[in-house]
C-alpha atoms as a PDB file:
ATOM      1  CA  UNK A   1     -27.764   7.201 -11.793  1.00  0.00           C
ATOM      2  CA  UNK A   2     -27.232   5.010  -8.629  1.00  0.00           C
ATOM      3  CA  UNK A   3     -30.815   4.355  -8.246  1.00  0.00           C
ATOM      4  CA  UNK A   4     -30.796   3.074 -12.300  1.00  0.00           C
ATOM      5  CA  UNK A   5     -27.963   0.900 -11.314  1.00  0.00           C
ATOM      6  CA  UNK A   6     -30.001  -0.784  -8.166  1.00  0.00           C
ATOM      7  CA  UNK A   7     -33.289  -1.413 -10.489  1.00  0.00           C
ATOM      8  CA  UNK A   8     -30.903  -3.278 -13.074  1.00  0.00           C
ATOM      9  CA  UNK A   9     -32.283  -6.694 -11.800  1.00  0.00           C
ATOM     10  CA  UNK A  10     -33.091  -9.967 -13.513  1.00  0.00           C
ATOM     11  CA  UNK A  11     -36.838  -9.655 -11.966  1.00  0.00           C
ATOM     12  CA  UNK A  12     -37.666  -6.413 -13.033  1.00  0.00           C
ATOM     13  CA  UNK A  13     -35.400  -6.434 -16.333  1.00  0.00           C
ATOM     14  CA  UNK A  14     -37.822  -6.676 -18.769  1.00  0.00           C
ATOM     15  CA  UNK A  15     -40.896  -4.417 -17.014  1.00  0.00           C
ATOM     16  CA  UNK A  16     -42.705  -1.589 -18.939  1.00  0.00           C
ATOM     17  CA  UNK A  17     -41.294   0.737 -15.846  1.00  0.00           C
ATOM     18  CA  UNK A  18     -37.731  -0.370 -16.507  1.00  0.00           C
ATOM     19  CA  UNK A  19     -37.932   0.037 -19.964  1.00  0.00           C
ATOM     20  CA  UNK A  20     -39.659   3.815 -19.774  1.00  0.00           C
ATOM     21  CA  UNK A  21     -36.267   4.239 -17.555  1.00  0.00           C
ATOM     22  CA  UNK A  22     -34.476   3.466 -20.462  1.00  0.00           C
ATOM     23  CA  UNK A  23     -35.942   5.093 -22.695  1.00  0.00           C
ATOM     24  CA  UNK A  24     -36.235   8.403 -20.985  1.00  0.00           C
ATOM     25  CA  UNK A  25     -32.045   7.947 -19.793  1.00  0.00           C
ATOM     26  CA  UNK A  26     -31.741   7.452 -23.738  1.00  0.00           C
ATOM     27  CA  UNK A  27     -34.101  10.887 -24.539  1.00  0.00           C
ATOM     28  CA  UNK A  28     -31.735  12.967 -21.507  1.00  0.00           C
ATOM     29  CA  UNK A  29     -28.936  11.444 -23.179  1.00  0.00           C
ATOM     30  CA  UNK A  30     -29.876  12.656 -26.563  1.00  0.00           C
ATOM     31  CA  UNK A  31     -30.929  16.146 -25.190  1.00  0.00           C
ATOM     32  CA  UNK A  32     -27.340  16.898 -23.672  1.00  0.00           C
ATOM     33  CA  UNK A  33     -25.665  15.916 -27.143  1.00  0.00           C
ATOM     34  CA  UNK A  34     -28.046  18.527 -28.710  1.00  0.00           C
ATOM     35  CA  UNK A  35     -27.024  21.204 -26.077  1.00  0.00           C
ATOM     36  CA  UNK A  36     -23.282  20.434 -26.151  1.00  0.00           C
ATOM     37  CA  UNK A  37     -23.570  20.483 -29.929  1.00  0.00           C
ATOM     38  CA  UNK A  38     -25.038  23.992 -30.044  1.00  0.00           C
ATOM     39  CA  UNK A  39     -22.965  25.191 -27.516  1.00  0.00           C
END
């Protein structure tokens, strides 16, 4: 997560690549709520 943090910058804010970043945090994100639900 460290390296997320460090690409959080106003230049590169709004890039596809930070944005697939996002997106695939939010997916991870959305996979461990599954698991921790089923567990």
């Amino acid at each position: 997560h460290i390296m997320l943090l460090k690409l959080k910058k106003p230049i590169i804010k709004d890039t596809k690549v930070n944005l697939d970043l996002k997106f695939n945090n939010h997916k991870i994100i959305e996979l461990k709520n599954i698991d921790s639900k089923e567990f």
